[in-house]
C-alpha atoms as a PDB file:
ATOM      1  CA  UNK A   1       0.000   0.000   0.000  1.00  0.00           C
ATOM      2  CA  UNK A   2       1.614   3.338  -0.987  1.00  0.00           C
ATOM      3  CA  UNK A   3       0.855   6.466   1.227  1.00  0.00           C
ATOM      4  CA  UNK A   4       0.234   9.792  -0.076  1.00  0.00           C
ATOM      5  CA  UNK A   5       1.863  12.966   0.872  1.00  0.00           C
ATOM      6  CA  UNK A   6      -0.492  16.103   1.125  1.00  0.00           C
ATOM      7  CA  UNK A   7       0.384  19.366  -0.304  1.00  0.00           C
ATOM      8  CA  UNK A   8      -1.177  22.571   0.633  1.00  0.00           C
ATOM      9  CA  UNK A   9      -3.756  23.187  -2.105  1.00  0.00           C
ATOM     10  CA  UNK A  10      -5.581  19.911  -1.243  1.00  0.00           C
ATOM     11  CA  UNK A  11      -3.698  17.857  -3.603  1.00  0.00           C
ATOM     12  CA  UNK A  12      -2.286  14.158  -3.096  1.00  0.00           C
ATOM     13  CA  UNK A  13       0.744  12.638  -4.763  1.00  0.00           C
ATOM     14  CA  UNK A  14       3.293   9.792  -4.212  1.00  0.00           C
ATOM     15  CA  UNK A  15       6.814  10.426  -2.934  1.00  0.00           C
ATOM     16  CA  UNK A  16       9.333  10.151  -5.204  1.00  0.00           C
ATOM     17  CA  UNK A  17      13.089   8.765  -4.502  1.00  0.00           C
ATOM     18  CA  UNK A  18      15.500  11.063  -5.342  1.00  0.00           C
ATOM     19  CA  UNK A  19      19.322  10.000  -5.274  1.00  0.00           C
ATOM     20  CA  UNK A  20      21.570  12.873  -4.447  1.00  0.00           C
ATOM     21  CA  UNK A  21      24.319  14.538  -6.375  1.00  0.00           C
ATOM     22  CA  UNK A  22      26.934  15.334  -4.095  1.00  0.00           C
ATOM     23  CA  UNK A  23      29.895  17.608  -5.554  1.00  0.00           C
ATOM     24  CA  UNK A  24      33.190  17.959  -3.585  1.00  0.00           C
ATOM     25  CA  UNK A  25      34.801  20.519  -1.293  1.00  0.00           C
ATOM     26  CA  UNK A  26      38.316  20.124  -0.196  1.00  0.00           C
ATOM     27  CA  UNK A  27      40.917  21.668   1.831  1.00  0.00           C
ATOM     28  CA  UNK A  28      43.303  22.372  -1.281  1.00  0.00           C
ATOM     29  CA  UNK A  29      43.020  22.972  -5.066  1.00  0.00           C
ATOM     30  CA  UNK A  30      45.527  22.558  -8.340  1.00  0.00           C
ATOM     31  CA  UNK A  31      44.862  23.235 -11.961  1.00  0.00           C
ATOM     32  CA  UNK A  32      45.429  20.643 -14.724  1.00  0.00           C
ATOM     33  CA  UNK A  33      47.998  21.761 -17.147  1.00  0.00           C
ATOM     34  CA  UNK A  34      45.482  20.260 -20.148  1.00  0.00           C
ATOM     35  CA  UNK A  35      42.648  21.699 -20.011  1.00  0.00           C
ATOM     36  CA  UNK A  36      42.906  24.441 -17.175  1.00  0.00           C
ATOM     37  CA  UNK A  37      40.372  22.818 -14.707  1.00  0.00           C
ATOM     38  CA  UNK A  38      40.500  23.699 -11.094  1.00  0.00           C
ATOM     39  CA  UNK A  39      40.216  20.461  -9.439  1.00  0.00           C
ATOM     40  CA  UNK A  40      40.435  19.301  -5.610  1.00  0.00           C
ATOM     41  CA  UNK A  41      43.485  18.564  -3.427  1.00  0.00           C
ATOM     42  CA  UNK A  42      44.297  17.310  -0.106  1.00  0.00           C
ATOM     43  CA  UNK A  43      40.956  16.391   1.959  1.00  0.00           C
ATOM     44  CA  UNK A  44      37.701  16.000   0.227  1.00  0.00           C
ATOM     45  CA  UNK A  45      34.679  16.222   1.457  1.00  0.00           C
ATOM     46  CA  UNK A  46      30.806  15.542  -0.172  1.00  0.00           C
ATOM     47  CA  UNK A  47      29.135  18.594  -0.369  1.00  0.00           C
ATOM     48  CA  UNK A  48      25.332  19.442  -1.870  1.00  0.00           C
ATOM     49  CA  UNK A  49      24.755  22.250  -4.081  1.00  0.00           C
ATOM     50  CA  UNK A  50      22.754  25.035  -2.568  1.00  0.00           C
ATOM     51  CA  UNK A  51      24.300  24.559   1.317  1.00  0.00           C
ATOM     52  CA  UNK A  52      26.890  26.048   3.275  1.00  0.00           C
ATOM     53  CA  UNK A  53      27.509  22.959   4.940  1.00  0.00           C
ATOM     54  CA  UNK A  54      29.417  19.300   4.010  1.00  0.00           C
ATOM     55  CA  UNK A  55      27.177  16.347   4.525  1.00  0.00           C
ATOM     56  CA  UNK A  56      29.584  16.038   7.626  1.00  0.00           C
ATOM     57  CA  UNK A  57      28.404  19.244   9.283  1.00  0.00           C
ATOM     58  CA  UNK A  58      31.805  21.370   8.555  1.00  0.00           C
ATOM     59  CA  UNK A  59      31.044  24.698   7.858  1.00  0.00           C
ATOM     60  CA  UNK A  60      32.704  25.507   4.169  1.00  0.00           C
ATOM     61  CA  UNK A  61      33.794  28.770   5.242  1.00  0.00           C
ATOM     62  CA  UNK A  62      34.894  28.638   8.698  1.00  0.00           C
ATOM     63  CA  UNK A  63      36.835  25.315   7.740  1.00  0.00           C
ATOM     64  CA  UNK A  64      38.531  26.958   4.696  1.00  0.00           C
ATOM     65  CA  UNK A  65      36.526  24.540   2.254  1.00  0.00           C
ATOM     66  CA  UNK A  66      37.182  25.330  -1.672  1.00  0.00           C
ATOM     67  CA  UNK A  67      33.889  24.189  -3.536  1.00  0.00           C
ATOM     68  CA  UNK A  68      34.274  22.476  -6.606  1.00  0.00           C
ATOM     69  CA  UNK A  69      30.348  22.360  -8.219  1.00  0.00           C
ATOM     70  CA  UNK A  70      31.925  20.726 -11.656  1.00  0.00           C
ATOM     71  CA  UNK A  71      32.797  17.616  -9.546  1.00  0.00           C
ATOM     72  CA  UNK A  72      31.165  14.780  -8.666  1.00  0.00           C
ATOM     73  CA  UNK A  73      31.514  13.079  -5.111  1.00  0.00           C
ATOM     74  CA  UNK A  74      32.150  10.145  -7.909  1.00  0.00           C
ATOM     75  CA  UNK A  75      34.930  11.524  -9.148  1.00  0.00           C
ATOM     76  CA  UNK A  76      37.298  11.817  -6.361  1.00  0.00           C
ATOM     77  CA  UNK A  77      37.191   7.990  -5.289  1.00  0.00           C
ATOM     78  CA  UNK A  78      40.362   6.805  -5.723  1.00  0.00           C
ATOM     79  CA  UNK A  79      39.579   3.722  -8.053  1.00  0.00           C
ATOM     80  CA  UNK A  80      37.830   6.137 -10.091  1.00  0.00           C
ATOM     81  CA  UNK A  81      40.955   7.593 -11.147  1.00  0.00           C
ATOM     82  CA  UNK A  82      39.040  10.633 -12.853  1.00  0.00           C
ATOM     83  CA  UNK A  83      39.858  13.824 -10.696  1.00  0.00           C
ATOM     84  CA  UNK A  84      41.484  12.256  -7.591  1.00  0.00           C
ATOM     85  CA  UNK A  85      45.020  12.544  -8.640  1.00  0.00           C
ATOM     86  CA  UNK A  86      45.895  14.674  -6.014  1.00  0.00           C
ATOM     87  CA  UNK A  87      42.858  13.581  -3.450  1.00  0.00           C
ATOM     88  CA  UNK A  88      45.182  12.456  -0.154  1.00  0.00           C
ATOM     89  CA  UNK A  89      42.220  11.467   2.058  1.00  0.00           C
ATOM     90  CA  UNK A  90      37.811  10.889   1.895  1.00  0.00           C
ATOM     91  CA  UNK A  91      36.232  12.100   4.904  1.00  0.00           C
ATOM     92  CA  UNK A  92      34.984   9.008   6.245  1.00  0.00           C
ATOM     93  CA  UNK A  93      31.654  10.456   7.585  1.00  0.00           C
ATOM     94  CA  UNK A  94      30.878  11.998   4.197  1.00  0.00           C
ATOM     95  CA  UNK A  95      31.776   8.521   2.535  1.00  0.00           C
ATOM     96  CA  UNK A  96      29.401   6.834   4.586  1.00  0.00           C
ATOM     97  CA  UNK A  97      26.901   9.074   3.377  1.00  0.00           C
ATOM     98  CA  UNK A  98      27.639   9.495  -0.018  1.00  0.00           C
ATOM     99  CA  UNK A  99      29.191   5.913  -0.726  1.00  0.00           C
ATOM    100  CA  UNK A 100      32.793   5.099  -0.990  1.00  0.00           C
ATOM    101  CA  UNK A 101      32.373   3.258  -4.580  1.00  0.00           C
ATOM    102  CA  UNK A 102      31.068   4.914  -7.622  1.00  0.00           C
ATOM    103  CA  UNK A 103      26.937   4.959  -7.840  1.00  0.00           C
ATOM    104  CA  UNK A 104      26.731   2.032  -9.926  1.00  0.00           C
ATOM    105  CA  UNK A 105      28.543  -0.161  -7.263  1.00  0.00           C
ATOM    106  CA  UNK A 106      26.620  -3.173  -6.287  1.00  0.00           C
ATOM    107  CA  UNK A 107      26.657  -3.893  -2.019  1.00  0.00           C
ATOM    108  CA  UNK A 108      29.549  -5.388  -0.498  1.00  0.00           C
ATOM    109  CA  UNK A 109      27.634  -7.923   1.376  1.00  0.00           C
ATOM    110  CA  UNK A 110      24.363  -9.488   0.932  1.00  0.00           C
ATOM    111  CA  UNK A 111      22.560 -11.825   3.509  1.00  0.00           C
ATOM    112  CA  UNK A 112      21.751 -14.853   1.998  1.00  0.00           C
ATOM    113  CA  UNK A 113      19.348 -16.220   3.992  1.00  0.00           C
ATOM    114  CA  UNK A 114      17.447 -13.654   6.342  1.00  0.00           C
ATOM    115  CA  UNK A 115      15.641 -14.346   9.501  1.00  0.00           C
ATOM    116  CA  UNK A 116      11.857 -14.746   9.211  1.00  0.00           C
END
């Protein structure tokens, strides 16, 4: 049975799943010789569009945070290759979040034979 949500004018519709798109801030920042893109450095952390926050809770300003909007959390996993050349460390609570693998990752563990 799916519930409806209620909006203000009266009106009833299903909620929707939405996966996020989280785009990196990190504590430093270089620039590819190639094509001139500014690209993290040093820490990373996941970061949503439109906050002044990390999914962590640091504050982007007050923790010296450079935001990087053109890059995908994605992107700066190490076996992604991709933009984490110079990426020395994932914040582990914003991995946990966000995922450590890419999005199309299947789960590291699956129980074969749950309880009833």
């Amino acid at each position: 049975m799916r519930r409806s949500v209620g909006t203000a004018l009266g009106e009833t519709r299903t909620p929707v799943s939405v996966s996020k798109r989280y785009a990196v801030a990190a504590s430093g920042r270089w620039t590819d010789d190639e094509d001139g893109a500014r690209l993290p450095a040093g820490e990373a952390h996941a970061w949503e569009q439109g906050m002044n926050q990390t999914v962590c809770g640091l504050s982007l300003s007050r923790s010296r945070l450079d935001r990087f909007p053109h890059v995908t959390w994605a992107d700066v996993i190490p076996e992604s290759g991709g933009a984490a050349d110079r990426v020395r460390r994932l914040c582990p609570r914003c991995a946990s979040v966000a995922g450590r693998r890419g999005a199309d990752a299947r789960p590291r563990w699956r129980r074969t034979n749950p309880r009833p």
